[in-house]
Protein backbone atom coordinates (compact mmCIF):
# COMPACT_ATOMS: atom_id res chain seq x y z
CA UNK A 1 -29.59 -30.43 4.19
CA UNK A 2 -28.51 -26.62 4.54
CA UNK A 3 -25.02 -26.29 2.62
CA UNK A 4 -22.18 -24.99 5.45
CA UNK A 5 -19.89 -22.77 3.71
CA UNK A 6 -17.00 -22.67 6.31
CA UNK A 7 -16.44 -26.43 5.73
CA UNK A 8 -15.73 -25.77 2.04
CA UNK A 9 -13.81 -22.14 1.41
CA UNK A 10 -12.89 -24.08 -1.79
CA UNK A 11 -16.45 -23.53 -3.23
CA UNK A 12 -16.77 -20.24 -1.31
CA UNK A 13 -13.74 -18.58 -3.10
CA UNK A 14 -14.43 -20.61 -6.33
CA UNK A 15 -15.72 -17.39 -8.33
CA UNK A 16 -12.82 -15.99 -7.99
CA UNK A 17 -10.68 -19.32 -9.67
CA UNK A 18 -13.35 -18.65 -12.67
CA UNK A 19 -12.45 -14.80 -13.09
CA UNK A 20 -8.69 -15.41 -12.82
CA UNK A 21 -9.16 -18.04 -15.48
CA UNK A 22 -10.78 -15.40 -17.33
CA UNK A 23 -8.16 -12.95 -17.04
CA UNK A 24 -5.63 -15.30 -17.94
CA UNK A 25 -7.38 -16.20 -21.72
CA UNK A 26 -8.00 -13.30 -22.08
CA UNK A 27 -4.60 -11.48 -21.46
CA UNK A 28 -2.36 -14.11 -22.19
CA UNK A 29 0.13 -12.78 -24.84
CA UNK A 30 0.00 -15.50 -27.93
CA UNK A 31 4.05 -15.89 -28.13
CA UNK A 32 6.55 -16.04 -25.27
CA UNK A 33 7.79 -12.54 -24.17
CA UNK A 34 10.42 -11.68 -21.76
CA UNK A 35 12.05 -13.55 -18.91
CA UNK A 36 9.31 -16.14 -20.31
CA UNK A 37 11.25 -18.26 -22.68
CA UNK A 38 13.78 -18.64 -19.59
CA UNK A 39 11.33 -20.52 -17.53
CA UNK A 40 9.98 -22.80 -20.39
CA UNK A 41 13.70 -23.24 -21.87
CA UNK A 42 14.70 -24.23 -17.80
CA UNK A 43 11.53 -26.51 -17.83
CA UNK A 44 12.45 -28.60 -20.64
CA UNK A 45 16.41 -29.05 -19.63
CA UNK A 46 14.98 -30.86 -16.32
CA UNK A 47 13.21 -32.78 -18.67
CA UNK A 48 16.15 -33.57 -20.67
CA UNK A 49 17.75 -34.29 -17.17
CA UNK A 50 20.18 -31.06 -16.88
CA UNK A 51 19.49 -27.48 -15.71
CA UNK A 52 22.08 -25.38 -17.38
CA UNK A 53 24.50 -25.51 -20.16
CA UNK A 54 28.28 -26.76 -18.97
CA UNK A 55 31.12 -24.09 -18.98
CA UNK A 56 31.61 -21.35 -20.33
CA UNK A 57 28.09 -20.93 -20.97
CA UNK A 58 26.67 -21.69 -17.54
CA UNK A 59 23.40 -20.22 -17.03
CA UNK A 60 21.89 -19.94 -13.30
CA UNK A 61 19.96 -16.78 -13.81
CA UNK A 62 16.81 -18.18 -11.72
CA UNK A 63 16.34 -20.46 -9.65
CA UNK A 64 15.04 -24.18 -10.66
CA UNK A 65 11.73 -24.03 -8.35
CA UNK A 66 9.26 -22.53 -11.27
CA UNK A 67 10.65 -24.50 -13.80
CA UNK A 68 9.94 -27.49 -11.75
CA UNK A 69 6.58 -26.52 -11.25
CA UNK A 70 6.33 -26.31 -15.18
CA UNK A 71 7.85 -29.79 -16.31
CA UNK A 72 4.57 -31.34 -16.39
CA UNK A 73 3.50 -28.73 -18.94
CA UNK A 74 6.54 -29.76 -21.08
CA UNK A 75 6.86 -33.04 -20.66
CA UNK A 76 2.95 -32.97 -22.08
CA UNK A 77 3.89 -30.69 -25.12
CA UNK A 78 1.03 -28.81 -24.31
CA UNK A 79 -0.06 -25.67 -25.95
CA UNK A 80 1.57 -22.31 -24.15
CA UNK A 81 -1.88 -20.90 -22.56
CA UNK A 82 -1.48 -24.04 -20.42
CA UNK A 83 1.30 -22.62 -18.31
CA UNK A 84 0.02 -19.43 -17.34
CA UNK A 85 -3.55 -20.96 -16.48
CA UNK A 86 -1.40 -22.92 -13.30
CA UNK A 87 -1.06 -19.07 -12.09
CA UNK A 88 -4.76 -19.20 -11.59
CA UNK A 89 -4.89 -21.75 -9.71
CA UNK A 90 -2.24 -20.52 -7.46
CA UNK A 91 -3.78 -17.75 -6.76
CA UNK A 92 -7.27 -18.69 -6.04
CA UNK A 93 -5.86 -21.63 -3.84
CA UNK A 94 -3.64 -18.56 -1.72
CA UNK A 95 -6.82 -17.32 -1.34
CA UNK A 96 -8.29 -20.41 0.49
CA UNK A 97 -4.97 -20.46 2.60
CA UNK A 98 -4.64 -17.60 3.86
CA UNK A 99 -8.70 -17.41 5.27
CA UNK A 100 -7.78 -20.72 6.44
CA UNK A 101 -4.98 -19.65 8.36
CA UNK A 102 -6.79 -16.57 9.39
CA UNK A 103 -9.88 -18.52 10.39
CA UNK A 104 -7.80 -20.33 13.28
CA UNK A 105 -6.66 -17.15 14.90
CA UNK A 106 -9.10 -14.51 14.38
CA UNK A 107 -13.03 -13.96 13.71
CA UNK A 108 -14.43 -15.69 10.71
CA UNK A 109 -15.62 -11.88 9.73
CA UNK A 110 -12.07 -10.72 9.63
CA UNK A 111 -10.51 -13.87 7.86
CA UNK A 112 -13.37 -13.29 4.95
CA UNK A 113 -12.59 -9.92 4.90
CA UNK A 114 -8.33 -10.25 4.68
CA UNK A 115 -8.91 -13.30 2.75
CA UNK A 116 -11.10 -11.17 -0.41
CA UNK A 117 -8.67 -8.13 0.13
CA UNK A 118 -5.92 -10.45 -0.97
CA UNK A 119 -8.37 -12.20 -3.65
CA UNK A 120 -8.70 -8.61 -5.05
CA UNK A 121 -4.98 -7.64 -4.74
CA UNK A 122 -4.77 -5.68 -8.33
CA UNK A 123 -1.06 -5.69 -8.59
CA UNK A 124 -0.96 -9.10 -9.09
CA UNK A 125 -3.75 -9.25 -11.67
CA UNK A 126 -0.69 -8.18 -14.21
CA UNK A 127 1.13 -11.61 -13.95
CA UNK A 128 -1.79 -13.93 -13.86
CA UNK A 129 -1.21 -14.64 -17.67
CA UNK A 130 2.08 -14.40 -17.40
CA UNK A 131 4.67 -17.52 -17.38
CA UNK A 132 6.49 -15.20 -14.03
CA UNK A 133 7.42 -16.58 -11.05
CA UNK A 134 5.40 -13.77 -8.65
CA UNK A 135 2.14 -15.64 -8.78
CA UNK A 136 4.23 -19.12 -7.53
CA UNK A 137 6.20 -17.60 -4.82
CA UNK A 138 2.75 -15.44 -3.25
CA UNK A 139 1.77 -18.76 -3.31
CA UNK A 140 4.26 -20.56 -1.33
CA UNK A 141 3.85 -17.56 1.04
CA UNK A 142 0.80 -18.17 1.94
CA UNK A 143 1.46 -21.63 2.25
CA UNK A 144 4.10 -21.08 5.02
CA UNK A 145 1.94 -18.83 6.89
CA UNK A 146 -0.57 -21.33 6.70
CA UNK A 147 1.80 -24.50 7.54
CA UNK A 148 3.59 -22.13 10.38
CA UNK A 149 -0.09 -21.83 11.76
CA UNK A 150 -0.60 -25.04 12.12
CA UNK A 151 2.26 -25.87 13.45
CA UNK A 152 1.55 -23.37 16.31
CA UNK A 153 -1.68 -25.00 16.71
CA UNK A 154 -1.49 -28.34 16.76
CA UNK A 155 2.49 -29.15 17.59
CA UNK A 156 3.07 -31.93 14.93
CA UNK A 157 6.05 -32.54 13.46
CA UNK A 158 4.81 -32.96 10.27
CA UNK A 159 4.24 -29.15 10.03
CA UNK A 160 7.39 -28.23 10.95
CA UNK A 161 9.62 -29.89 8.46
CA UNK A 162 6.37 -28.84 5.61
CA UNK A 163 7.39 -25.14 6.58
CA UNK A 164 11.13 -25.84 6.60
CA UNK A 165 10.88 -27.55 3.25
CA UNK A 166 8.03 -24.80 1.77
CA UNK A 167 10.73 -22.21 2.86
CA UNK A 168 13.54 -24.05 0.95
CA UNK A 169 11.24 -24.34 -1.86
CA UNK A 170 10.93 -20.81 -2.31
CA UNK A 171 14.52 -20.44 -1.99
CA UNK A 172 14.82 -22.26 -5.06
CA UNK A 173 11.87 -20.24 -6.88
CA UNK A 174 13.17 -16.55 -5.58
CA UNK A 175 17.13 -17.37 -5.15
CA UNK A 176 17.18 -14.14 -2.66
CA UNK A 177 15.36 -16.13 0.34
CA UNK A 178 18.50 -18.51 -0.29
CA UNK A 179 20.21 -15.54 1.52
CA UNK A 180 17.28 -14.73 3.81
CA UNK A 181 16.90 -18.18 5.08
CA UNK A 182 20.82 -17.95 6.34
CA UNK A 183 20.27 -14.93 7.85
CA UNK A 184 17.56 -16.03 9.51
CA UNK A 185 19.08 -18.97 10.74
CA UNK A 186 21.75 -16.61 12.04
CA UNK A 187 19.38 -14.68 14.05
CA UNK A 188 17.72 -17.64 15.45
CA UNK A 189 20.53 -18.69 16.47
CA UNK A 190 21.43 -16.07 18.37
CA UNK A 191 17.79 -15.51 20.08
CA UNK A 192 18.05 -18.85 21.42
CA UNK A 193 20.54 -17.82 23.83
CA UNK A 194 17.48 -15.89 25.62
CA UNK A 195 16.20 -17.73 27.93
CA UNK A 196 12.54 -16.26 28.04
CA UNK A 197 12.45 -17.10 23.94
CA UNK A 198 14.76 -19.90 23.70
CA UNK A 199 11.67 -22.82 22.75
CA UNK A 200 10.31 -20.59 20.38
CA UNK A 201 13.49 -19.46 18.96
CA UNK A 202 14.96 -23.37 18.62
CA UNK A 203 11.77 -24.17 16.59
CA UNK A 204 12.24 -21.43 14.26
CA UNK A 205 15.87 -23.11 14.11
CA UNK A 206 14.69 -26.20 12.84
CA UNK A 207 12.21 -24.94 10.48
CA UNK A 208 14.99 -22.57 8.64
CA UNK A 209 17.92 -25.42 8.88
CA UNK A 210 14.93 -27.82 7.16
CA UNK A 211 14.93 -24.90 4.72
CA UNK A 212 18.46 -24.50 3.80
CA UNK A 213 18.71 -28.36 3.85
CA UNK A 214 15.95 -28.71 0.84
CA UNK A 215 18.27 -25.91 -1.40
CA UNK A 216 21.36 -28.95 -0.57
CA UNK A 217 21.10 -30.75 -4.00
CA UNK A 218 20.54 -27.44 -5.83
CA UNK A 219 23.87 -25.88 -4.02
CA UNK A 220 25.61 -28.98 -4.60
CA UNK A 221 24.66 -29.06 -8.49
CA UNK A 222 25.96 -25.55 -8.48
CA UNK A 223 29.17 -25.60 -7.09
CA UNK A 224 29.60 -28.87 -8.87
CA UNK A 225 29.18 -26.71 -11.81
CA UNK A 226 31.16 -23.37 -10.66
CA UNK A 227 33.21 -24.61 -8.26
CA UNK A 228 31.81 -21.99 -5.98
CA UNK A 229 30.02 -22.85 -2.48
CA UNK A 230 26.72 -21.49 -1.57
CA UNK A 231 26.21 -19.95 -5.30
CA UNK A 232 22.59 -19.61 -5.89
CA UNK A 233 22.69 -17.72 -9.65
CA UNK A 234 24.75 -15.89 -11.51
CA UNK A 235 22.55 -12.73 -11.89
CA UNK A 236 22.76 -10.91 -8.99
CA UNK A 237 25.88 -9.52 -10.23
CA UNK A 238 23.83 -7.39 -12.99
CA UNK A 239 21.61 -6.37 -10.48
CA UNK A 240 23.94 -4.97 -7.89
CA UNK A 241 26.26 -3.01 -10.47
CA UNK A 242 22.33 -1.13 -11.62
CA UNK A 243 21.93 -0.89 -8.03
CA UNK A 244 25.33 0.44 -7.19
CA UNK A 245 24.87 3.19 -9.62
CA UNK A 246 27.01 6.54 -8.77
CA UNK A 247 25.32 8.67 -11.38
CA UNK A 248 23.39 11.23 -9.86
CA UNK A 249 19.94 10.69 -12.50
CA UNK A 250 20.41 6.96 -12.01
CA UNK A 251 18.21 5.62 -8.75
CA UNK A 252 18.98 2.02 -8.82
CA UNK A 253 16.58 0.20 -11.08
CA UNK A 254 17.87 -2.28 -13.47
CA UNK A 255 18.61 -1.57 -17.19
CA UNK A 256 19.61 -3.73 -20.34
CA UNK A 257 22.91 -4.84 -21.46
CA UNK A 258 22.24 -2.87 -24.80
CA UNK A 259 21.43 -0.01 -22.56
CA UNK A 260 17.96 1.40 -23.95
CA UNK A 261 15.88 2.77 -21.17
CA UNK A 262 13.28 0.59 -22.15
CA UNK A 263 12.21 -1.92 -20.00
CA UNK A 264 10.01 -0.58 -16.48
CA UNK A 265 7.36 1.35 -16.57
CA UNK A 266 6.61 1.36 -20.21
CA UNK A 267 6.58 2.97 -22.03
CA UNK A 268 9.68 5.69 -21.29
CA UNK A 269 12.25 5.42 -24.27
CA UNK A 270 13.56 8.59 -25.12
CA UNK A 271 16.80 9.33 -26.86
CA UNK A 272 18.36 11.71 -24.26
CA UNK A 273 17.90 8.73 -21.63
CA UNK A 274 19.80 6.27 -24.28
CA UNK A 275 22.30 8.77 -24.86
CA UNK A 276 23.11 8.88 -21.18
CA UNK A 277 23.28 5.41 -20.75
CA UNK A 278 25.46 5.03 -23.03
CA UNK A 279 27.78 7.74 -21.95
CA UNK A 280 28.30 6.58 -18.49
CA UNK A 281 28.23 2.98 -18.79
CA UNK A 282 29.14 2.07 -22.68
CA UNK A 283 32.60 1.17 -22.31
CA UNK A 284 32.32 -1.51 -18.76
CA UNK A 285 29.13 -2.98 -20.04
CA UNK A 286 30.58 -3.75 -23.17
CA UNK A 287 33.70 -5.10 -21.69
CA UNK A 288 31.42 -7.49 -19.13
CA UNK A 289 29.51 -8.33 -21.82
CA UNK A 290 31.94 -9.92 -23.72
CA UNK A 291 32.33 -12.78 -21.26
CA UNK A 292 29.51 -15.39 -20.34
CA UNK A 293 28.17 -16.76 -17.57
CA UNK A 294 29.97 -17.05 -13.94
CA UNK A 295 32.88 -14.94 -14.95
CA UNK A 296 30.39 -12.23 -16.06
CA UNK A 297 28.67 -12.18 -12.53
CA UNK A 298 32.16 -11.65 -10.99
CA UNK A 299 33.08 -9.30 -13.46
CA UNK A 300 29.42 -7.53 -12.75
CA UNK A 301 30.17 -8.05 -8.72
CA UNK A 302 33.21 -6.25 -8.96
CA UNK A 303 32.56 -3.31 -11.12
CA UNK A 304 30.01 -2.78 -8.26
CA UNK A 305 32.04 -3.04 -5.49
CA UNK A 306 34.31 -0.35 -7.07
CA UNK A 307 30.81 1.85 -7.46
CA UNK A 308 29.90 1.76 -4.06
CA UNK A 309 33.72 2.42 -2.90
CA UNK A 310 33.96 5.09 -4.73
CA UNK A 311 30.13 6.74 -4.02
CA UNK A 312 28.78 5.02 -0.18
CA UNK A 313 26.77 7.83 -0.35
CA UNK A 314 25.41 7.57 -3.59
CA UNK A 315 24.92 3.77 -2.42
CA UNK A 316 22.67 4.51 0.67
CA UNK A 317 20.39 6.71 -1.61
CA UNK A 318 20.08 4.04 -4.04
CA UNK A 319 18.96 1.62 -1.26
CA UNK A 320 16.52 3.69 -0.27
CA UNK A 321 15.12 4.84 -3.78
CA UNK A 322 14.82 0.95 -3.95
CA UNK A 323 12.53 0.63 -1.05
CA UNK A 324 10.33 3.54 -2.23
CA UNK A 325 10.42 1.48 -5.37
CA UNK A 326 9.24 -1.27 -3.91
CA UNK A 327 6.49 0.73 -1.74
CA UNK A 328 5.65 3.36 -4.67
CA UNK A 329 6.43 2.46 -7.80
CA UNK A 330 8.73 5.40 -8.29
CA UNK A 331 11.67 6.48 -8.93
CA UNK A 332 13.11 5.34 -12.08
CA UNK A 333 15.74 6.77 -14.04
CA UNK A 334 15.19 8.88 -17.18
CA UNK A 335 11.47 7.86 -17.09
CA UNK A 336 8.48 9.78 -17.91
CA UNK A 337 5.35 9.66 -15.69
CA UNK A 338 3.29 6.58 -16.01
CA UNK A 339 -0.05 6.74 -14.70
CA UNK A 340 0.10 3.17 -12.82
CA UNK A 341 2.37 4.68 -10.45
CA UNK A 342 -0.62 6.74 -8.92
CA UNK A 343 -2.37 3.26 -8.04
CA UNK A 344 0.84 2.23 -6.65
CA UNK A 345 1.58 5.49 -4.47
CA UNK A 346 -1.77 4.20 -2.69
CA UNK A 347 -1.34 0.76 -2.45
CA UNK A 348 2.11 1.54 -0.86
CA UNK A 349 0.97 4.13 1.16
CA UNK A 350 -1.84 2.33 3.07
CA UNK A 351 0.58 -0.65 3.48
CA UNK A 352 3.26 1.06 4.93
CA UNK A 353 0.80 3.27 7.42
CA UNK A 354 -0.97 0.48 8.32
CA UNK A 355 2.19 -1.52 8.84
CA UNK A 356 3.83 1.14 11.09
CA UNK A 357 0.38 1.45 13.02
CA UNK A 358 1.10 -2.62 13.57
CA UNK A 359 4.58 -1.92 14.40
CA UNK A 360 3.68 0.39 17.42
CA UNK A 361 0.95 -1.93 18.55
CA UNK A 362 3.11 -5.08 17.95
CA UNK A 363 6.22 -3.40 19.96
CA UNK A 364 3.89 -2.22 23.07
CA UNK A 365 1.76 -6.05 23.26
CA UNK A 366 5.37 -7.78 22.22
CA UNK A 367 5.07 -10.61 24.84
CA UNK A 368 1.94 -11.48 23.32
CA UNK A 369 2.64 -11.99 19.64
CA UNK A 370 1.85 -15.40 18.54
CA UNK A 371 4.89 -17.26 17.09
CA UNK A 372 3.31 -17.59 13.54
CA UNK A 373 3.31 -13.61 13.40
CA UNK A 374 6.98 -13.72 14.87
CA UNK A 375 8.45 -15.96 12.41
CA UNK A 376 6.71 -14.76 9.35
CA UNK A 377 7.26 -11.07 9.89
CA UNK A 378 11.26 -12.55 10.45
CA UNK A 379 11.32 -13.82 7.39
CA UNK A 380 9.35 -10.60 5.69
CA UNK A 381 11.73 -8.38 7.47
CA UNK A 382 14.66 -9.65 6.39
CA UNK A 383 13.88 -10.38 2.80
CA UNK A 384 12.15 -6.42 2.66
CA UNK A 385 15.42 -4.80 4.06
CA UNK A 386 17.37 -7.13 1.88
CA UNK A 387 15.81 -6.83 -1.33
CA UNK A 388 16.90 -2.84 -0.89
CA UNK A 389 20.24 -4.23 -1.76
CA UNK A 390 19.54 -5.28 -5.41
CA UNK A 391 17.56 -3.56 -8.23
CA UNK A 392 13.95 -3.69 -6.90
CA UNK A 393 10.74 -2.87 -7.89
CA UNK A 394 6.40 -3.27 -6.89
CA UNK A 395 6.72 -7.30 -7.39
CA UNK A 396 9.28 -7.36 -4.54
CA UNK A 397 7.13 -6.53 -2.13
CA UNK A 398 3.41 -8.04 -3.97
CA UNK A 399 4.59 -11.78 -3.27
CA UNK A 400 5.00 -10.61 0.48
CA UNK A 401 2.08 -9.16 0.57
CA UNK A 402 0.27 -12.25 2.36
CA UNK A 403 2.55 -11.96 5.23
CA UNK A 404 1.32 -7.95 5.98
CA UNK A 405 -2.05 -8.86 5.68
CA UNK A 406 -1.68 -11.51 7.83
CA UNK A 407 0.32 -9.55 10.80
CA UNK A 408 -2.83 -6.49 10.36
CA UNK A 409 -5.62 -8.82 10.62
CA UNK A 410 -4.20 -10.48 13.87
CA UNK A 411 -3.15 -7.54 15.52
CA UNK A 412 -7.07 -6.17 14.62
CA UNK A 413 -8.64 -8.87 15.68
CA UNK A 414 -6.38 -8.24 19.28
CA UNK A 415 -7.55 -4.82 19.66
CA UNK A 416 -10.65 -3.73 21.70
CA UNK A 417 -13.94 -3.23 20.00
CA UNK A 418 -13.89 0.56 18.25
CA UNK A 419 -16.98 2.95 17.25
CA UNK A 420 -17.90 5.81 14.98
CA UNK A 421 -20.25 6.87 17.45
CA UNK A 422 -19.50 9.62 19.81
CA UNK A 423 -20.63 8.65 23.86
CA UNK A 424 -24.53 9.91 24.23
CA UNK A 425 -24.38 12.68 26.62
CA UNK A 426 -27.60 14.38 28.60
CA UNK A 427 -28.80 17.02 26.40
């Protein structure tokens, strides 16, 4: 009996499970290394049936969705290359998704062909062995532009609360789409008021309101534990005073407490770079840093506000050195020249033409956008313009990624058949 392959894209994309299996054993650092110990540590308080440590030293720097994700790895005591190998499987199974989602709306060709372009998306390769969240939330991504799909095409409940809660989820993974979600509530809100929009816009309502209801027991824990309502982590603080820089050779991106310019792109240490740090941010970092946990956010929050009150202008060009960040890979402050920023500049650059090329199709052919590309590009759009606002960098915008490739293929597969070839003409 001849073997069908579109019934299974499980075995058809299985090679790629193997090499990202691969790349994981064979990268995998032996020890725990940066925000990795965070994730593990946060993994074995839910064990221990607590998240973070009472007052004074509360700690809500991330969100509890990852460390979820890795209890059963520490309830199991199992050995450290354990966690990490979950990211391949997350990645080969957004793989599957996402050419299953594409298979229901455009031609099998163009769903294989999205589908290996995001199998083969190199900037992710970096966290595969990795115990990071960016793997995980791509992940959930593509799972809500695969649920949102199916919602559209079938109409079942069931679908609709999945997405809701799959958004929540990744709310609690990536605390920023805590913000987006409201937001995005907001707006649908509002759109509902339009007549000509007003089913489309009161499902989107549901599925963000099922989203903001799954982050309920985390937000209750929280201000339980703060006193504070809607407080998703207290880290954002840190990043907003980096981001709210006024220092003309500072562009934003986020630097240690002990303020060595050593942490993105490595390696860039120098001594002049240390020396400004120091100079321009010694004396408030040190006094921040000598209080813990929600009082140090505030502290963080308001040091910020004073920045960007005292510099708006400075402010706006941090924003946007943040989305070229995001897009690029550059600019960072007192850096050398790395050269992964040149495979970056590319990446970024054929995303963003081919995602303005979209745009202008998308705007002219509005009325016939199907409501999976409305809502995810919603929730892309806000999170993209958003994440501007805080210290950002290339693995903003890589767990995202799904949703892009997802808008291009479907406006492609829309357009009229193109050729190379010029028109034969009499000779």
């Amino acid at each position: 009996m001849r073997f069908n392959v579109k019934q299974s894209p499980y075995f058809l994309f299985l090679p790629f499970l193997v090499y990202y299996v691969y790349r994981v054993l064979k990268f995998k650092y032996p020890v725990l290394y940066g925000d990795e110990p965070r994730y593990v540590g946060f993994a074995s308080n839910l064990i221990h049936g607590f998240y973070s440590p009472p007052a004074p030293d509360i700690n809500l720097w991330s969100g509890p969705g990852y460390p979820i994700v890795l209890m059963p790895c520490a309830a199991l005591h199992l050995p450290v290359i354990w966690y990490p190998l979950l990211n391949a499987l997350f990645f080969y199974l957004s793989v599957v998704f996402l050419y299953q989602a594409l298979r229901y709306l455009v031609k099998e060709k163009l769903a294989m062909l999205f589908a290996i372009i995001w199998a083969f998306y190199i900037n992710l390769y970096q966290f595969l062995p990795a115990i990071y969240t960016e793997v995980f939330t791509s992940f959930l991504i593509v799972s809500i532009v695969y649920s949102v799909t199916l919602y559209y095409l079938k109409h079942k409940i069931i679908y609709l609360v999945l997405s809701g809660f799959l958004i929540g989820f990744l709310a609690l993974t990536k605390i920023i789409f805590g913000y987006v979600i409201l937001l995005c509530l907001i707006i649908c809100l509002l759109l509902s008021t339009i007549k000509a929009i007003r089913t489309s816009c009161i499902n989107a309502v549901y599925i963000f309101a099922i989203a903001l209801l799954t982050t309920v027991p985390y937000l209750s824990y929280t201000q339980h534990l703060t006193g504070k309502i809607f407080y998703w982590g207290n880290s954002g603080g840190m990043s907003l005073y980096w981001m709210s820089s006024p220092y003309d050779l500072e562009y934003g991106d986020w630097k240690a407490p002990y303020l060595s310019n050593s942490i993105l792109p490595m390696p860039f240490k120098s001594t002049e770079g240390d020396s400004l740090l120091q100079a321009n941010h010694a004396k408030e970092i040190s006094f921040i840093m000598a209080h813990q946990g929600v009082e140090q956010d505030e502290l963080f929050k308001k040091a910020a506000i004073r920045n960007i009150k005292s510099a708006p202008k400075k402010f706006v060009k941090n924003y946007f050195y943040n989305i070229s960040r995001m897009l690029f890979d550059f600019p960072y402050s007192y850096t050398y020249q790395v050269t992964q920023t040149i495979s970056n500049i590319i990446t970024g650059s054929l995303l963003l033409w081919a995602s303005v090329i979209c745009l202008v199709i998308s705007v002219v052919n509005r009325k016939q956008i199907i409501y999976p590309v409305k809502l995810t590009m919603l929730l892309f759009t806000v999170y993209f313009l958003l994440s501007g606002f805080a210290s950002a960098y290339v693995r903003q915008l890589d767990v995202v990624v799904p949703i892009l490739l997802f808008w291009i293929a479907c406006t492609i597969d829309k357009l009229p058949k193109m050729s190379l070839k010029f028109k034969e003409t009499a000779v």
